[in-house]
Protein backbone atom coordinates (compact mmCIF):
# COMPACT_ATOMS: atom_id res chain seq x y z
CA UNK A 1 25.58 -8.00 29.08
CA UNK A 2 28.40 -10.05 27.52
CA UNK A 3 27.78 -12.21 24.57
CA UNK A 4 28.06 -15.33 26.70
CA UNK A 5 24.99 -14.01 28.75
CA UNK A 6 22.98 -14.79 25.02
CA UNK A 7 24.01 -18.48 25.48
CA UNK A 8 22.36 -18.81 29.13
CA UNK A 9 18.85 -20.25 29.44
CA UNK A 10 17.07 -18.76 31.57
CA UNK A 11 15.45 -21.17 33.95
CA UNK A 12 11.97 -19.83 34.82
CA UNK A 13 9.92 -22.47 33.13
CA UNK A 14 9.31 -24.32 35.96
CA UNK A 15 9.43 -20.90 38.87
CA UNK A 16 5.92 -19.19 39.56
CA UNK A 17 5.55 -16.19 36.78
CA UNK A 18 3.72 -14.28 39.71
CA UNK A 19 4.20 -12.87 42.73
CA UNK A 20 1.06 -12.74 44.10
CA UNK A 21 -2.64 -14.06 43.25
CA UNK A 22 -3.62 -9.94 42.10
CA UNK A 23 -1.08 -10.79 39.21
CA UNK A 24 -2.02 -13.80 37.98
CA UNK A 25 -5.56 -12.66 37.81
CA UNK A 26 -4.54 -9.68 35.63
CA UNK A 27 -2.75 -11.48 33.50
CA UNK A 28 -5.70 -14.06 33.04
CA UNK A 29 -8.25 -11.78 32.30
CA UNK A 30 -5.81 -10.12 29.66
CA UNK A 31 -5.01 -13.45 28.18
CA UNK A 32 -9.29 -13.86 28.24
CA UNK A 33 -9.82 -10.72 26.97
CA UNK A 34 -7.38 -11.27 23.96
CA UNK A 35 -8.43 -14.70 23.07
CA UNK A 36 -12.55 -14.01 22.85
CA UNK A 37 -11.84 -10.80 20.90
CA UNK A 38 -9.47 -12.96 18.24
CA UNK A 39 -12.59 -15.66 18.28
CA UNK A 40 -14.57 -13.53 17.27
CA UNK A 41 -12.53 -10.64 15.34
CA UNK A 42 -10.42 -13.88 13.22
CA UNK A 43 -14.34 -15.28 12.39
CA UNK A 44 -15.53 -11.72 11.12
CA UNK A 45 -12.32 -10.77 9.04
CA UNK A 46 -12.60 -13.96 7.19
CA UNK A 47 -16.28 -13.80 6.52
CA UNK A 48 -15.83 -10.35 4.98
CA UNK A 49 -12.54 -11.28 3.01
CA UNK A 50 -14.22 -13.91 1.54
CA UNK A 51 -17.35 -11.55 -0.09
CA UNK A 52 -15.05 -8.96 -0.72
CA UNK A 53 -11.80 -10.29 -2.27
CA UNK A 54 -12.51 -13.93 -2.68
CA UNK A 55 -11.47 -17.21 -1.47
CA UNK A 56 -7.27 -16.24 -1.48
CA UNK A 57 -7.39 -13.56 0.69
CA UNK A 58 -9.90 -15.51 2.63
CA UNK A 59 -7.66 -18.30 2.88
CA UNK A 60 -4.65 -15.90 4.01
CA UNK A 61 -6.97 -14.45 6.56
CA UNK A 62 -7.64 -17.66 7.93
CA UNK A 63 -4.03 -18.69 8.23
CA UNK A 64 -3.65 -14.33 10.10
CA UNK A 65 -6.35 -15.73 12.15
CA UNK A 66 -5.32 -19.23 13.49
CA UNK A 67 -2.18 -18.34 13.91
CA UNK A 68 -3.31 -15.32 16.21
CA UNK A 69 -5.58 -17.79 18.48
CA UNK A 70 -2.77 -20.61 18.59
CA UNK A 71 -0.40 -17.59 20.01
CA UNK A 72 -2.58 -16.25 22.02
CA UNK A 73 -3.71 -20.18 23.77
CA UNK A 74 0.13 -20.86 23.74
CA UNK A 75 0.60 -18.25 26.02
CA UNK A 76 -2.37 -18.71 28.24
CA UNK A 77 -1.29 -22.31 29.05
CA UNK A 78 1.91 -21.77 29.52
CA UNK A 79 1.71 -18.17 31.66
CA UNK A 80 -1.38 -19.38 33.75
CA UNK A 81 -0.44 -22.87 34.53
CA UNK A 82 1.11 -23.62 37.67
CA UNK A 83 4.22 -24.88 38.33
CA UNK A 84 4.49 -28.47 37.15
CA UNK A 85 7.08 -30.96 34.97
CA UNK A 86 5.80 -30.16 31.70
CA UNK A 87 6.06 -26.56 31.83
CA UNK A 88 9.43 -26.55 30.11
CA UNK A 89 8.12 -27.56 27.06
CA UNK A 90 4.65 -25.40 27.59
CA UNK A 91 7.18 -22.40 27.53
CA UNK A 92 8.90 -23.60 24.22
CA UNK A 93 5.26 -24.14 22.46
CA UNK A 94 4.34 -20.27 23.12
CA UNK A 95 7.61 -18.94 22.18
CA UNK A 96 7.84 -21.18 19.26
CA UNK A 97 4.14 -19.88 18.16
CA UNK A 98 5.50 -16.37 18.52
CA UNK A 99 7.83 -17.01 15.19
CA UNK A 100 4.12 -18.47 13.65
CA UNK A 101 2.36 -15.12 14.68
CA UNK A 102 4.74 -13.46 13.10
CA UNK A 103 4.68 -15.06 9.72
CA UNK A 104 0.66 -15.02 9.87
CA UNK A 105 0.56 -11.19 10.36
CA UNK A 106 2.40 -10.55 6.83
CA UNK A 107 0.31 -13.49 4.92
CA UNK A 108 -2.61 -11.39 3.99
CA UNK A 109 -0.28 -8.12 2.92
CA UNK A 110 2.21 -10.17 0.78
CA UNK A 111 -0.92 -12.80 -0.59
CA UNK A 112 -2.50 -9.01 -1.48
CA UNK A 113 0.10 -6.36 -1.96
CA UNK A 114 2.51 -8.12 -4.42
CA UNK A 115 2.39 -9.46 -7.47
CA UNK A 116 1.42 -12.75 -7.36
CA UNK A 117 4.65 -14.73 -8.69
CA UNK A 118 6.39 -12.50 -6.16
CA UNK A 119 3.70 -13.17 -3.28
CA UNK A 120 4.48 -16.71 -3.70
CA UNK A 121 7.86 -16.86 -3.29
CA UNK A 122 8.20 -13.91 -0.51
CA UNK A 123 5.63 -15.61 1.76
CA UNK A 124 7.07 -18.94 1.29
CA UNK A 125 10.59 -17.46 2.14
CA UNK A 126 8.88 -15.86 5.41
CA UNK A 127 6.98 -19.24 6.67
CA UNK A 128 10.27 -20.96 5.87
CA UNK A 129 12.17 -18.87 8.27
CA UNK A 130 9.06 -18.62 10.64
CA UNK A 131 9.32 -22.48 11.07
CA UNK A 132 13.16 -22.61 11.05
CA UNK A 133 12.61 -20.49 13.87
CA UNK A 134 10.14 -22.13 15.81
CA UNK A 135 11.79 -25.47 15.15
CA UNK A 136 14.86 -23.99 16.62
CA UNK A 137 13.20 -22.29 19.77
CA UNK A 138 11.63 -25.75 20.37
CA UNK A 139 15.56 -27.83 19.69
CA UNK A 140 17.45 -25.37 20.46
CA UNK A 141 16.67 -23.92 24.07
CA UNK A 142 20.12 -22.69 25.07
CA UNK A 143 19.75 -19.01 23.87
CA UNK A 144 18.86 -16.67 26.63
CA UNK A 145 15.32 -14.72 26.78
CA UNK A 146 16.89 -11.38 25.59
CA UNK A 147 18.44 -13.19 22.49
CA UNK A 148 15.29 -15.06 21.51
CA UNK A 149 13.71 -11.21 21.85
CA UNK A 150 16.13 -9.80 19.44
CA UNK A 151 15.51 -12.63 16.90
CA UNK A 152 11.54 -11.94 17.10
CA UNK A 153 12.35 -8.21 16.93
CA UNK A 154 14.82 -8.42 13.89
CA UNK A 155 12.47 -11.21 12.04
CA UNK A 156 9.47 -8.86 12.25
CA UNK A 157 11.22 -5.86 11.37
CA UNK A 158 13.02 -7.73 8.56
CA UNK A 159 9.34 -8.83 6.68
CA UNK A 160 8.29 -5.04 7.61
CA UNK A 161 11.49 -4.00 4.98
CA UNK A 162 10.43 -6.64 2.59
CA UNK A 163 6.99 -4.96 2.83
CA UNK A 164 8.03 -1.16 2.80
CA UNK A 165 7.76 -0.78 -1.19
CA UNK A 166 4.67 -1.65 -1.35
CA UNK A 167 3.03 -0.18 2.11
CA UNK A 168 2.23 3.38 0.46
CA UNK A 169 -0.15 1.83 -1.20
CA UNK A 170 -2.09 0.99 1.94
CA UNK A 171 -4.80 3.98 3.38
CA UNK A 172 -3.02 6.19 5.66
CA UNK A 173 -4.88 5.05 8.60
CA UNK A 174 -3.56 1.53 7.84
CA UNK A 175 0.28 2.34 8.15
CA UNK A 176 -0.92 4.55 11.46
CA UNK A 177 -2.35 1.34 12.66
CA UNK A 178 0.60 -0.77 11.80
CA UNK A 179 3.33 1.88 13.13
CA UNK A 180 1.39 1.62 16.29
CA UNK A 181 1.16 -2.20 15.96
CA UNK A 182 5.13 -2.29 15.70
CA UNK A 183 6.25 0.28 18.09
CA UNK A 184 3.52 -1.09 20.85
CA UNK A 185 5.06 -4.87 20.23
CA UNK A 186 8.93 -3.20 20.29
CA UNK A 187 7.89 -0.97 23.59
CA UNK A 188 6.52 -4.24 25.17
CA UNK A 189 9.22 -6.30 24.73
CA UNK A 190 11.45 -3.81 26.41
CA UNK A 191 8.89 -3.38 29.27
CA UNK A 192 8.75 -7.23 29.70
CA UNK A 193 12.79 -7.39 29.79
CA UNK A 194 12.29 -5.27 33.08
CA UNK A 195 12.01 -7.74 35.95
CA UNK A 196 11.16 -4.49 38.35
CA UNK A 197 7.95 -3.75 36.44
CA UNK A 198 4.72 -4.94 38.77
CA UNK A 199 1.98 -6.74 36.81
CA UNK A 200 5.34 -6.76 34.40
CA UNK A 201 3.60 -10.13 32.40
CA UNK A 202 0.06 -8.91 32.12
CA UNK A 203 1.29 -5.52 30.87
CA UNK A 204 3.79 -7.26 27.99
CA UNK A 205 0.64 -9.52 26.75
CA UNK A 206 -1.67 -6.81 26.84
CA UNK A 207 1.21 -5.02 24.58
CA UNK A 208 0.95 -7.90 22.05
CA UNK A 209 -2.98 -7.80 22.06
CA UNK A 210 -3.05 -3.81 21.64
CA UNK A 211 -0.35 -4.24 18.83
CA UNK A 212 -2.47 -7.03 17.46
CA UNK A 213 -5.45 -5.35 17.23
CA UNK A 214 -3.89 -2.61 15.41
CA UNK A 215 -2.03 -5.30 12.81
CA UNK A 216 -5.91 -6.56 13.06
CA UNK A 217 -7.45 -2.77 11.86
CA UNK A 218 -4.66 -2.99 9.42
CA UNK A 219 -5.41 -5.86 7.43
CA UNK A 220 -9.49 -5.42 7.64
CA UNK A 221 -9.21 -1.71 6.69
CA UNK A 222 -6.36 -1.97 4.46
CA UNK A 223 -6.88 -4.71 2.42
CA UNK A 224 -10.47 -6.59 3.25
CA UNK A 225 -13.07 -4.36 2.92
């Protein structure tokens, strides 16, 4: 791949993501799957951050949580719609809501982990570049799929460094569950770069749901109860 390849849209918003009906179904029940369990799982973490560390961390839970469900409902429209005019910008909503994912998954570790004059500033500095990027993925459509994939990977590595002084202090089964949140999101993206792959979307999402629901187990065991 040459570095003109990263300036080459690829055109498969309006192109059926499936090859056959067996596909589309998998990928709908894994879209179904992951939205009723973030329902449900965003409603509980909140409730519980709320009696046990009090109306912040409930509030940064809340933003983990709708910002899980709006990624999670980007994708399903966009992935399970068919072919039609408007699914251009359908694509640039759930890749734009990707960068907000992102930026909601560290909320509740820098709002709790650092000290608060720090907290403010990091987590502004993160939502800053969060929306910079999702502004641009929405403006700026010109940049291939495999570059957009290296700026999600290298954004959500990046706020894992800004994190790694203060992750020790987390349980040890709360870095496990991150570690596997990170390495199951990396693994996925490389699995969904392979056009080969059968069922190749419904196994990337289900990626991002598995490593959400261990950045999920994170944040409830780590810093909520």
């Amino acid at each position: 791949m040459t570095l003109s390849h990263l300036f080459q849209p690829d055109e498969v918003e309006l192109a059926e993501h499936y090859p056959n009906r067996a596909e589309h179904a998998a990928d709908g029940i894994v879209h179904a799957v992951g939205i009723i369990a973030a329902l449900v799982g965003g409603g509980l973490l909140v409730a519980v951050a709320l009696v046990n560390r009090g109306v912040p961390m409930a509030t940064a839970s809340a933003i983990y949580a709708m910002c899980l469900m709006a990624m999670l409902a980007a994708s399903a429209v966009y992935n399970l719609t068919k072919p039609n005019p408007h699914r251009r910008i359908l694509r640039r909503l759930d890749e734009a809501a990707i960068f907000l994912m992102i930026a909601g998954s560290y909320t509740p570790f820098t709002i709790q982990l650092l000290p608060p004059d720090f907290a403010v500033g990091v987590t502004v500095a993160i939502w800053v570049a969060a929306l910079a990027g999702a502004a641009g993925k929405v403006l700026w459509p010109n940049l291939s799929d495999r570059a957009w994939c290296l700026i999600y990977l290298a954004f959500g590595w990046l706020a894992v460094l800004v994190l790694g002084p203060v992750v020790p202090t987390l349980p040890p089964l709360a870095i496990a569950m991150l570690v596997v949140a990170g390495v199951t999101y990396s693994g996925g993206v490389l699995l969904y770069l392979n056009h080969a792959i059968p069922y190749r979307r419904a196994i990337w999402h289900a990626c991002v749901i598995i490593g959400a629901a261990g950045h999920y187990g994170a944040v409830l065991y780590g810093l909520v109860l």
